[in-house]
C-alpha atoms as a PDB file:
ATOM      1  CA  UNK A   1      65.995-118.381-106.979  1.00  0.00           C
ATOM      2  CA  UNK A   2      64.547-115.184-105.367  1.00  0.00           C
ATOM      3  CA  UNK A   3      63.206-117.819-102.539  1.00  0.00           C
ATOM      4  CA  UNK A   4      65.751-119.772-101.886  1.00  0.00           C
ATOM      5  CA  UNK A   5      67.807-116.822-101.265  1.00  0.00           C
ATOM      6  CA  UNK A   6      65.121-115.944 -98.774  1.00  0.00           C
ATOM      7  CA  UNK A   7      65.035-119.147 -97.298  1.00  0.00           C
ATOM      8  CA  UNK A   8      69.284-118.920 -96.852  1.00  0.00           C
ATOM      9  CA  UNK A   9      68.910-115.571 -95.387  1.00  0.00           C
ATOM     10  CA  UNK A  10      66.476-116.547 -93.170  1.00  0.00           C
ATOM     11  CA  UNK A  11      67.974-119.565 -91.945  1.00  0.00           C
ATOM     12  CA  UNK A  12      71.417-116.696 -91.542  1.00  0.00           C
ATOM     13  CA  UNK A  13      69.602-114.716 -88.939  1.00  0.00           C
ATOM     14  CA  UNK A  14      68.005-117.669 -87.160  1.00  0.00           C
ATOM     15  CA  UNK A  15      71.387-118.959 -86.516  1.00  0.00           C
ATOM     16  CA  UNK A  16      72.777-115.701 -85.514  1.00  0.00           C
ATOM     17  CA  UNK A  17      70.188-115.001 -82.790  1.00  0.00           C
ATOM     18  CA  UNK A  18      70.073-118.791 -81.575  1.00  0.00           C
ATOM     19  CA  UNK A  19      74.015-118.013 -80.917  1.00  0.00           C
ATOM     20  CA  UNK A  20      73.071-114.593 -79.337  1.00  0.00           C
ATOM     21  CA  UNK A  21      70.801-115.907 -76.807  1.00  0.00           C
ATOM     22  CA  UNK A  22      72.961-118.906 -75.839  1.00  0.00           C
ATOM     23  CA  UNK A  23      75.818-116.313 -74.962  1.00  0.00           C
ATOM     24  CA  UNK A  24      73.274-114.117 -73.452  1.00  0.00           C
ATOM     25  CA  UNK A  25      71.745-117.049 -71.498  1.00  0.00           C
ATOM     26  CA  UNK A  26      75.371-118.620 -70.261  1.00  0.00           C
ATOM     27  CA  UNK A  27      74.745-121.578 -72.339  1.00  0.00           C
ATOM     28  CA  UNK A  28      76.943-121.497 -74.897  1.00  0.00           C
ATOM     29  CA  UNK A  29      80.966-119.516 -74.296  1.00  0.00           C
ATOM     30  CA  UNK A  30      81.483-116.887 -76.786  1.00  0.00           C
ATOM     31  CA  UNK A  31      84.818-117.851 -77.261  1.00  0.00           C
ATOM     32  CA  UNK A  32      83.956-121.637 -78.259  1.00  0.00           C
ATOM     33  CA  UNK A  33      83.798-123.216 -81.399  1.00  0.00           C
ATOM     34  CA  UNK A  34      79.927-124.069 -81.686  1.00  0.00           C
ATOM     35  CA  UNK A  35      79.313-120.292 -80.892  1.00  0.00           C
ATOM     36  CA  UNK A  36      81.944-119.163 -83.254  1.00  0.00           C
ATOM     37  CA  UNK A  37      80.938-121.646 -86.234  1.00  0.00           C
ATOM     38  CA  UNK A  38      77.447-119.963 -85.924  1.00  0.00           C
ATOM     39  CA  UNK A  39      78.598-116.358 -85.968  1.00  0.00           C
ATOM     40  CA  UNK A  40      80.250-117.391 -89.384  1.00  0.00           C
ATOM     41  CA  UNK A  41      77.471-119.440 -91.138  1.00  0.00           C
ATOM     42  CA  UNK A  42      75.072-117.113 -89.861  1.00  0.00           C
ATOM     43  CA  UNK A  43      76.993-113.828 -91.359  1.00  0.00           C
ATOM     44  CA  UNK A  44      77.675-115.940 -94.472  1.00  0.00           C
ATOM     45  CA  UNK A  45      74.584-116.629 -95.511  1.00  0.00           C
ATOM     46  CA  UNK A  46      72.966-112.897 -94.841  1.00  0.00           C
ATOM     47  CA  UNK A  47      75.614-111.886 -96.669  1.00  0.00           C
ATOM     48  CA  UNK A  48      74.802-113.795 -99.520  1.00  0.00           C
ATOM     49  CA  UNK A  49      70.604-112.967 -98.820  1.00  0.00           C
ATOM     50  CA  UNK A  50      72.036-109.042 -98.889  1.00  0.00           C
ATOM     51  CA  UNK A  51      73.914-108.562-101.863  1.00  0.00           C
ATOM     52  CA  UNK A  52      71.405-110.580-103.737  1.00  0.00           C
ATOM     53  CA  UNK A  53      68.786-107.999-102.673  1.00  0.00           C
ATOM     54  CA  UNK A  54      71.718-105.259-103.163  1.00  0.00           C
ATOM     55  CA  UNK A  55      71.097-103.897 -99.488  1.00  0.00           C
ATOM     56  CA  UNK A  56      75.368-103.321 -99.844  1.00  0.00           C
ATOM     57  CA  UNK A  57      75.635-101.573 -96.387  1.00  0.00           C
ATOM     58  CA  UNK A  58      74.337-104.954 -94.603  1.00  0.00           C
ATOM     59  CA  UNK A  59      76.557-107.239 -97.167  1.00  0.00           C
ATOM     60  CA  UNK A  60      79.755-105.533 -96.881  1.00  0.00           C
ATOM     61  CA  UNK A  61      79.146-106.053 -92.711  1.00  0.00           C
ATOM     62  CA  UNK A  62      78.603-109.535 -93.005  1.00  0.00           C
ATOM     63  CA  UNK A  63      81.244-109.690 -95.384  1.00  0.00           C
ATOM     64  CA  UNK A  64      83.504-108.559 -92.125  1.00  0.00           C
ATOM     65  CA  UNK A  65      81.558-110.204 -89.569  1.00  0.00           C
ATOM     66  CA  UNK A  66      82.507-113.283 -91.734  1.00  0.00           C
ATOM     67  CA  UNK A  67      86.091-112.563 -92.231  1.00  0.00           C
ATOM     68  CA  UNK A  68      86.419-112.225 -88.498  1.00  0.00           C
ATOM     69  CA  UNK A  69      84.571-115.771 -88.053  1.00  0.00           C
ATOM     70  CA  UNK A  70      87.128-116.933 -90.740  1.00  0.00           C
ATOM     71  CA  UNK A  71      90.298-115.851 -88.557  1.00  0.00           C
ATOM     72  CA  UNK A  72      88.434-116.826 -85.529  1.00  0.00           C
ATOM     73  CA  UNK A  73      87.519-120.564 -86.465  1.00  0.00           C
ATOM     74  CA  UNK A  74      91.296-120.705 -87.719  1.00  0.00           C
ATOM     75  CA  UNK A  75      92.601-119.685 -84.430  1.00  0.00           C
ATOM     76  CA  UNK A  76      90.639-122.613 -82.471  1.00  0.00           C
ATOM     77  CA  UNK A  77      91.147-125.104 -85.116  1.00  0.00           C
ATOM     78  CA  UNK A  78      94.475-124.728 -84.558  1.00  0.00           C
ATOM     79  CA  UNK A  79      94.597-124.617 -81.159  1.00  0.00           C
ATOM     80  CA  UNK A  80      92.817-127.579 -81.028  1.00  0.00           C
ATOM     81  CA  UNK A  81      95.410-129.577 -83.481  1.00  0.00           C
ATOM     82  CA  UNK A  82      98.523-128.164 -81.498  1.00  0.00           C
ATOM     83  CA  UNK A  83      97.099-129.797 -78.395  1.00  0.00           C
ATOM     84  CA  UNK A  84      96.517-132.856 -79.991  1.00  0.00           C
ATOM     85  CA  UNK A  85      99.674-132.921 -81.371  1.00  0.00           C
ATOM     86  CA  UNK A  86     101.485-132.356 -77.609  1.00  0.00           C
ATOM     87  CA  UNK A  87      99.051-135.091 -75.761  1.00  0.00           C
ATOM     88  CA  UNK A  88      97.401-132.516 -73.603  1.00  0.00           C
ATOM     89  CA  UNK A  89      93.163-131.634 -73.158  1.00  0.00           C
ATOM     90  CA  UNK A  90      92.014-129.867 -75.834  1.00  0.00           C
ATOM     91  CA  UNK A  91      91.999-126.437 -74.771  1.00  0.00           C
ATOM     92  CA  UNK A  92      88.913-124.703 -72.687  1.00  0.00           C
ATOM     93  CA  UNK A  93      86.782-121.464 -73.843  1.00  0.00           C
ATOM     94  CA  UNK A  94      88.150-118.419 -71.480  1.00  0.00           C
ATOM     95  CA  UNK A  95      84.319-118.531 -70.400  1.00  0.00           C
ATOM     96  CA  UNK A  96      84.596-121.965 -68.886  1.00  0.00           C
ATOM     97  CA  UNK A  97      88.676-121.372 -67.592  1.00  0.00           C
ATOM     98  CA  UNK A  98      86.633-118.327 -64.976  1.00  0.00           C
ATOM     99  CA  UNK A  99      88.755-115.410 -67.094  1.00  0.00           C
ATOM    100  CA  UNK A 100      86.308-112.557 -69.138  1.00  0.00           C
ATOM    101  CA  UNK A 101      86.105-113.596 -72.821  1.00  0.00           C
ATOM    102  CA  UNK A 102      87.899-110.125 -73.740  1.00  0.00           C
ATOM    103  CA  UNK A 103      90.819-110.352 -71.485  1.00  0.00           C
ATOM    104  CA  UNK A 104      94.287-112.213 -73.104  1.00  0.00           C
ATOM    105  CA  UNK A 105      95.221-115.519 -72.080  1.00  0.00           C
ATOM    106  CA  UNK A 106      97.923-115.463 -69.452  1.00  0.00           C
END
C-alpha cells in the first residue's frame, strides 16, 4: 500500500509542477480549465500521499488547495453550461480575453 501511495503522491506533484511551468511558460491560462483540473488532481492526490505519511501541515494545505480547485472547477463548469444553454462561444480564460488573471471580469 505504502507504494502505491508513493506512486499517487508522486504522480500529485508531477502534475502540479507540469501546470506551474505551463502558466509560467504562457502555455497554458491560469484561469482555464486544463490548468485548473490539474491544480485539483494534483493537490488531491498529495493530500492523500500526506496524511498517509501523517506530514498534517502539508495535508491540511492540500486539503485547501483542493477545496479551492473544487469551487474553482464549479465556477467554469458552469460557466461553460450557461453559455451553452444561451447559444453563445463558450467563454475565454481572462489570459486569452488580454485582461490580468486577478482582475474581475467587467
Amino acid at each position: 500500500m505504502s507504494t502505491f501511495i508513493t506512486i499517487i503522491g508522486t504522480v500529485g506533484a508531477v502534475a502540479l509542477l507540469y501546470g506551474y511551468a505551463m502558466v509560467s511558460a504562457g502555455k497554458m491560462s491560469g484561469d482555464g480549465l486544463p490548468y485548473q483540473a490539474l491544480n485539483f488532481g494534483g493537490a488531491a492526490t498529495l493530500m492523500i500521499n500526506s496524511g498517509f505519511h501523517s506530514a498534517w501541515p502539508s495535508a491540511i494545505l492540500n486539503m485547501v488547495w483542493s477545496g479551492i480547485g473544487v469551487v474553482t472547477l464549479g465556477r467554469l463548469v458552469a460557466a461553460r453550461a450557461v453559455a451553452r444553454r444561451k447559444g453563445s462561444p463558450e467563454p475565454e480564460p481572462a489570459a486569452e480575453q488580454g485582461r490580468p488573471l486577478l482582475e474581475p471580469a467587467p
